[in-house]
Protein backbone atom coordinates (compact mmCIF):
# COMPACT_ATOMS: atom_id res chain seq x y z
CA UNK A 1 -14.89 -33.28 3.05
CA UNK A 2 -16.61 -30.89 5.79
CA UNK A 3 -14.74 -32.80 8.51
CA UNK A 4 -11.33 -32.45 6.44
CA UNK A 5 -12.03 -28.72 6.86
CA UNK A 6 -12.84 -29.01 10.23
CA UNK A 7 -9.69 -30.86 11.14
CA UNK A 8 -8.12 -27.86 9.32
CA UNK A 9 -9.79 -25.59 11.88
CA UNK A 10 -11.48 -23.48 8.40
CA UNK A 11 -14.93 -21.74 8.86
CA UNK A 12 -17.13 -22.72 5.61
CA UNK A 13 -20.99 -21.44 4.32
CA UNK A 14 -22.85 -23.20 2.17
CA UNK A 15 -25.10 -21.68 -0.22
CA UNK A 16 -27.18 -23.19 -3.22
CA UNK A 17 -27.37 -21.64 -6.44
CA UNK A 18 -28.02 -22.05 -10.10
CA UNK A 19 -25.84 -21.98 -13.12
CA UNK A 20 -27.96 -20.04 -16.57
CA UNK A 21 -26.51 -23.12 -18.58
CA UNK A 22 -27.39 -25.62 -15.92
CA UNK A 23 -30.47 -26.98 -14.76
CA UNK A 24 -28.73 -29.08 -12.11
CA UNK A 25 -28.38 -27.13 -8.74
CA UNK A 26 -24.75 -27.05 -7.36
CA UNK A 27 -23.43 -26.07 -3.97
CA UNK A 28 -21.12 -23.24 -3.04
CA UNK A 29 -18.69 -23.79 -0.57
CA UNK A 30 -17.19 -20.30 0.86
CA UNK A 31 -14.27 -21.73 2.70
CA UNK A 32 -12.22 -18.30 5.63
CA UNK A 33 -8.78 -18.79 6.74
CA UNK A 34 -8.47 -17.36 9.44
CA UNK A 35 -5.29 -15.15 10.26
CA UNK A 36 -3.92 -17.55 13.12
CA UNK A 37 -4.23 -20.02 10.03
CA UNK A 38 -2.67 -18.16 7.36
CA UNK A 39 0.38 -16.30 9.89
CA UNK A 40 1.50 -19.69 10.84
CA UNK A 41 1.77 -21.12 7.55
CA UNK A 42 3.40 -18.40 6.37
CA UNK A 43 6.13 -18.79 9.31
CA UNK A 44 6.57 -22.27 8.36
CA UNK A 45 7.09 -21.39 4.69
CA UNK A 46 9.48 -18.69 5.41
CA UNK A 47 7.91 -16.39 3.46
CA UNK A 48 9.06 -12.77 2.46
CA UNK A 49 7.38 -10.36 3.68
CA UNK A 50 7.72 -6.42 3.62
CA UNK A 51 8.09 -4.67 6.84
CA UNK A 52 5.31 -1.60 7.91
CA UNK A 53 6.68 1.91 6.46
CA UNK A 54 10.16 0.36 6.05
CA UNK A 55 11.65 -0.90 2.18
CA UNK A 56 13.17 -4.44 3.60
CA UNK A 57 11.96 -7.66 3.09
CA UNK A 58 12.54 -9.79 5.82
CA UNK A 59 11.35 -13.74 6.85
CA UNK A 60 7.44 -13.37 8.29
CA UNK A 61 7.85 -14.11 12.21
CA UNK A 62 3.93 -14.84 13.79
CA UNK A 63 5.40 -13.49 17.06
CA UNK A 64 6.04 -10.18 14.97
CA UNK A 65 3.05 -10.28 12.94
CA UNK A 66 2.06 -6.02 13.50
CA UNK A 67 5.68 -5.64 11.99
CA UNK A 68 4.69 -6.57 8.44
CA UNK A 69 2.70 -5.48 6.24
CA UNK A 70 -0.99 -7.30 5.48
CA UNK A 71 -0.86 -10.09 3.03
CA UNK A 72 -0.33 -9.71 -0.66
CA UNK A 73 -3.45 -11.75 -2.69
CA UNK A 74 -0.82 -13.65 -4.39
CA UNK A 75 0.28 -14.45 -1.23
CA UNK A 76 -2.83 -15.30 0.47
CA UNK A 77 -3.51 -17.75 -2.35
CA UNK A 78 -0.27 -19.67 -2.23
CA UNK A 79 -0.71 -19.66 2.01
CA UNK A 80 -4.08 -20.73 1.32
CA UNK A 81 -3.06 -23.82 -1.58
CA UNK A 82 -0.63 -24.91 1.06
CA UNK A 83 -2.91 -25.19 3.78
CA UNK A 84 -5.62 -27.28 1.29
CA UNK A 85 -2.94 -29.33 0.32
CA UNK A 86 -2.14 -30.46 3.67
CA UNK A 87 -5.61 -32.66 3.28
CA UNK A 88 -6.76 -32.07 -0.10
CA UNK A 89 -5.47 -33.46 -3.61
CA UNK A 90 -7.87 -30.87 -5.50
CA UNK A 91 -7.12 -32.74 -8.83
CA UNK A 92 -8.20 -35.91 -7.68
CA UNK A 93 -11.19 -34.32 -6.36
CA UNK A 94 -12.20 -32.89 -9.69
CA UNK A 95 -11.63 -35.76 -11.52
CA UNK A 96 -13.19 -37.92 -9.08
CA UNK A 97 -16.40 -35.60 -9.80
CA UNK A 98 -16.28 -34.56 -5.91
CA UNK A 99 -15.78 -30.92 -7.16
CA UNK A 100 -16.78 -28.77 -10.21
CA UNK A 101 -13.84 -26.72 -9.40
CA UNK A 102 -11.93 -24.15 -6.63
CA UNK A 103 -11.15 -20.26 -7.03
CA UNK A 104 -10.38 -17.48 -5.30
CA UNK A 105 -13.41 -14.91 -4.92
CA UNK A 106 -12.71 -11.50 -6.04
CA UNK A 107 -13.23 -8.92 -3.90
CA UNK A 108 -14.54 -4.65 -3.81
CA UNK A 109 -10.47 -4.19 -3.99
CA UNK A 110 -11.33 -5.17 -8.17
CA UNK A 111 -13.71 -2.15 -8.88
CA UNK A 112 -11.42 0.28 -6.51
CA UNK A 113 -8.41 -0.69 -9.31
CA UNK A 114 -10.39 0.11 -11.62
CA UNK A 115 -11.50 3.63 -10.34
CA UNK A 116 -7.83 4.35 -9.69
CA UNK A 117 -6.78 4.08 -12.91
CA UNK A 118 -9.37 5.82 -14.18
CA UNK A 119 -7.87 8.68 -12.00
CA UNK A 120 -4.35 8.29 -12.54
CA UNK A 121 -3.54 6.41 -15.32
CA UNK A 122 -3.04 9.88 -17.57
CA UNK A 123 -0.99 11.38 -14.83
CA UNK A 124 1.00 8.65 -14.46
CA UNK A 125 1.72 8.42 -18.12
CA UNK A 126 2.63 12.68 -18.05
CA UNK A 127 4.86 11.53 -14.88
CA UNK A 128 6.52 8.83 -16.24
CA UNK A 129 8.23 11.07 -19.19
CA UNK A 130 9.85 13.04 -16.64
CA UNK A 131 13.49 11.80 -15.82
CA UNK A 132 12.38 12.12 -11.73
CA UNK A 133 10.48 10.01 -9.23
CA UNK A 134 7.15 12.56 -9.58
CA UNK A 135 5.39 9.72 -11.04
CA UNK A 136 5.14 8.04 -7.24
CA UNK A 137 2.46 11.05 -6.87
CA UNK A 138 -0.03 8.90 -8.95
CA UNK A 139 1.44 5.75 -8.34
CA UNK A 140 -1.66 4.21 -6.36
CA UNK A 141 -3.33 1.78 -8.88
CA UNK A 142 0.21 -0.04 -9.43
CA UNK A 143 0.16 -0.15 -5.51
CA UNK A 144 -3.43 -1.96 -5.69
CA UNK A 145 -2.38 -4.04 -8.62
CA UNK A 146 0.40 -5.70 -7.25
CA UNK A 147 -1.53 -6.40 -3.76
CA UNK A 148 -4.65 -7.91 -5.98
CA UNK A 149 -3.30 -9.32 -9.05
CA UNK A 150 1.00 -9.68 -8.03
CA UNK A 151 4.01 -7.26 -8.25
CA UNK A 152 4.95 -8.82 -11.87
CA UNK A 153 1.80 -7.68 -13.66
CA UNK A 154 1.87 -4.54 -11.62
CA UNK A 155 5.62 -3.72 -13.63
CA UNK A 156 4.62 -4.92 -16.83
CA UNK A 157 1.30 -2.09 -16.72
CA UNK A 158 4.61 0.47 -14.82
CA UNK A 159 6.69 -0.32 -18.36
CA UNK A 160 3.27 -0.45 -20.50
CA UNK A 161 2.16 3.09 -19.21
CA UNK A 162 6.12 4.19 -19.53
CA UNK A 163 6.26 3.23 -22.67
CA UNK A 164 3.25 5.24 -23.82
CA UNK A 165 4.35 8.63 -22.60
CA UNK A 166 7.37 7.93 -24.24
CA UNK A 167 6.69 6.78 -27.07
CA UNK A 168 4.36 10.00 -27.88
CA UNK A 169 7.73 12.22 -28.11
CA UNK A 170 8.90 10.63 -31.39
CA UNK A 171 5.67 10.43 -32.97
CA UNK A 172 5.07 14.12 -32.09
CA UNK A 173 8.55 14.92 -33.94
CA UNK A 174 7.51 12.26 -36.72
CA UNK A 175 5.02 13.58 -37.49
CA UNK A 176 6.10 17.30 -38.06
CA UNK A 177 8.64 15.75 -40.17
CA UNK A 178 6.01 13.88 -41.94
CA UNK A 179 3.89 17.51 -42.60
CA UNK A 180 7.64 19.24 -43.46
CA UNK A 181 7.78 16.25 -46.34
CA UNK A 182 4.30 17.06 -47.59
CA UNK A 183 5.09 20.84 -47.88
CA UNK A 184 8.35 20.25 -49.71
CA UNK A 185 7.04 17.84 -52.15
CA UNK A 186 4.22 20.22 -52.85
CA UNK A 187 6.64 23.40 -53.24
CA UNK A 188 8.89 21.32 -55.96
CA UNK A 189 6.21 19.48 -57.90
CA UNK A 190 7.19 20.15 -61.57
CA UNK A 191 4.75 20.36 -63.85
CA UNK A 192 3.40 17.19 -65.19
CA UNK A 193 4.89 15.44 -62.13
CA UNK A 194 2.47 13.60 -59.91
CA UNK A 195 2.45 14.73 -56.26
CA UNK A 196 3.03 11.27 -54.79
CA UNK A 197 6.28 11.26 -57.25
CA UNK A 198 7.02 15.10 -56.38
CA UNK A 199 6.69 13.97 -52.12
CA UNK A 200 9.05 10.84 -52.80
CA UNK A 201 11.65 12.99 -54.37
CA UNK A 202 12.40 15.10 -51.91
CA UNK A 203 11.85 12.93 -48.83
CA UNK A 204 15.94 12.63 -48.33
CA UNK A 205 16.07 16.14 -46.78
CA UNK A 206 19.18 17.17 -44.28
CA UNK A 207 16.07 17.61 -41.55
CA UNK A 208 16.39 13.77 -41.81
CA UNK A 209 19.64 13.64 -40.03
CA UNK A 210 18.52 15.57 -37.11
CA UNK A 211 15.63 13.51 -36.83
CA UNK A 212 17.85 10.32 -36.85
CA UNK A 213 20.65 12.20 -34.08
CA UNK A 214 17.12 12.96 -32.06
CA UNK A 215 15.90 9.24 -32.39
CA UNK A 216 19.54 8.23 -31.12
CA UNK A 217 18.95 10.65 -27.84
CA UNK A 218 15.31 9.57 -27.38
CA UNK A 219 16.13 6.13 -27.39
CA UNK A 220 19.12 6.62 -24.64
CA UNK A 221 17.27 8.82 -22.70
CA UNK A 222 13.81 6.32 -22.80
CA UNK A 223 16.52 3.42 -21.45
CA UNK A 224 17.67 5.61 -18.75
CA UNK A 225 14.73 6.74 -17.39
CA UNK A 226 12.66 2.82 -17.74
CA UNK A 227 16.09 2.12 -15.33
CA UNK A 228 15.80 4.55 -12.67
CA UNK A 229 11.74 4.04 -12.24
CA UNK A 230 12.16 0.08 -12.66
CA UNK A 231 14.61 0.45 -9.64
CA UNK A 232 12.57 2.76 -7.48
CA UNK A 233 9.67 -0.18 -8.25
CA UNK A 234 11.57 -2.40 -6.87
CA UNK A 235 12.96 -1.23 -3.92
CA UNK A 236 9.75 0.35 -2.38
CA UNK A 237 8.36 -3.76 -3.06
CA UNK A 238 11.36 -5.68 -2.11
CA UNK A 239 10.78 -7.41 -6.07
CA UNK A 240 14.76 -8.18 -5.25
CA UNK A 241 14.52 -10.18 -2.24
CA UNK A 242 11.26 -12.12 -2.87
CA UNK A 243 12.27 -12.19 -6.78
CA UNK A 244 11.26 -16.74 -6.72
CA UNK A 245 8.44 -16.29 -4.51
CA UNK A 246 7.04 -13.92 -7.10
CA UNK A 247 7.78 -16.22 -10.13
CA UNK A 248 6.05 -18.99 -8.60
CA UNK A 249 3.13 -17.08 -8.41
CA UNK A 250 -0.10 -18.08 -10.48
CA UNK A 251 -2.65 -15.80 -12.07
CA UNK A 252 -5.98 -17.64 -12.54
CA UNK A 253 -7.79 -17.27 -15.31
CA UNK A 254 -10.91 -15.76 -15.36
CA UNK A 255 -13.52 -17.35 -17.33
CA UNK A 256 -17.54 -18.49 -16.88
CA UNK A 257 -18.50 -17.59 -13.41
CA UNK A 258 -17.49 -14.80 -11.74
CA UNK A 259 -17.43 -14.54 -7.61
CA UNK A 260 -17.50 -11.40 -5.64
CA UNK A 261 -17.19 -11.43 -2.18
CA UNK A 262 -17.50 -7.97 -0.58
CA UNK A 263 -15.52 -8.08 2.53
CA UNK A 264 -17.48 -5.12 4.26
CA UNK A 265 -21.26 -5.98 3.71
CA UNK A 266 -20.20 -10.18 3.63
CA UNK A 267 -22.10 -10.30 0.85
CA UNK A 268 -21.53 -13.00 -2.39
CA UNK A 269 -22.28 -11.91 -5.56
CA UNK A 270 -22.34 -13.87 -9.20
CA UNK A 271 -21.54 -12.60 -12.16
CA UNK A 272 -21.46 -14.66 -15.51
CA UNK A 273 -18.78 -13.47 -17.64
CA UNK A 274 -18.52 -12.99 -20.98
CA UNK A 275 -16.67 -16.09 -22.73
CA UNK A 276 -14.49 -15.58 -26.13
């Protein structure tokens, strides 16, 4: 197998280490691709890739490479699957007991998501109730979420966090409607009339209508605005133009042992994960 990855001119490390609910000692194989690697496999796959400080997706050209922008980790991984394929059937492998199994590493680039939302995920949520583009002030840990984890979960957490801000407008008017109910049913309790009976009675209130006409507004004006920032998503990330390369792409689950490779000390890291 180490001369398959030689023929595939890939740089490997081995390192030895012990699983907490395994006596048995495995081997980990850290397998680089290098850049020469990964450009021209991209080339040959025609893949779409975003141009530097320019919205337009164009077919990645090695002979252009500083025109584009770095590689997506989606996009690493599928560069990376092709090249193992090209020697490698990893299914056989596992069955054939060869392997205990193959993953991507994460990386520092996890924890920095993290710390970005952290930071912006309020603002962002403030931002995205306005009908404008101010939420692209904040709009950094959807930019690190779609290079680490894909542009498709990246929009889903854009509509999730949308969806919040919004979402707080009608339950701020509810519930002042709610408290306007409570008052009423306490001002025309008769006497020997329970209060829950008393509220009931005089829920069907002509507030009621404007609270329906305002529900009918909210609901055209949340539409709108999910429209105009869904577009502005896509068109700074080309979603358009690369729209099958990004529904062919795989999130891995993340169970039992967790890798961290940090990129700037070269330092490997385990982590055993929590399991449901």
């Amino acid at each position: 197998m180490y001369d398959q990855l030689d023929n595939l001119g890939l740089s490997k490390e081995s390192k030895e280490y012990r699983l907490t609910s395994d006596c048995d000692e495995k081997v980990l194989v850290l397998v680089f691709f290098t850049d020469e690697a990964l450009n021209k496999e991209a080339e040959n796959q025609k893949l779409k890739i975003q141009l530097q400080d320019k919205y337009q997706t164009l077919e990645f050209k090695d002979a252009g490479r500083q025109q584009y922008q770095k590689f997506k980790s989606t996009e690493r991984y599928r560069l990376m699957m092709s090249i193992f394929e090209q020697e490698f059937n990893m299914d056989t492998l596992i069955d054939g007991g060869v392997i205990i199994d193959h993953f991507m590493p994460h990386t520092s680039k996890k924890f920095e998501i993290i710390e970005s939302l952290e930071k912006h995920s309020i603002k962002l949520i403030w931002n995205f109730i306005s009908m404008s583009d101010s939420f692209m002030k904040h709009f950094e840990p959807l930019n690190l979420i779609a290079d680490y984890y894909g542009e498709k979960y990246a929009l889903y957490l854009a509509f999730f966090l949308h969806h919040i801000g919004w979402i707080c407008i009608p339950a701020l008017v509810g519930t002042a409607l709610f408290i306007v109910h409570l008052v009423l049913g306490y001002q025309n309790q008769q006497e020997g009339e329970s209060y829950f009976t008393a509220y009931l009675a005089n829920m069907d209130t002509p507030i009621n209508y404007f609270y329906i006409l305002f529900i009918s507004l909210w609901s055209t004006f949340y539409v709108e605005s999910w429209k105009r920032k869904q577009a502005t998503i896509q068109y700074i990330w080309g979603l358009e133009e690369k729209e099958d390369q990004i529904n062919e792409s795989i999130k891995l689950p993340q169970q039992g042992n967790e890798y961290v490779y940090d990129a700037a000390q070269g330092i490997t890291t385990k982590r055993v994960m929590n399991q449901n």
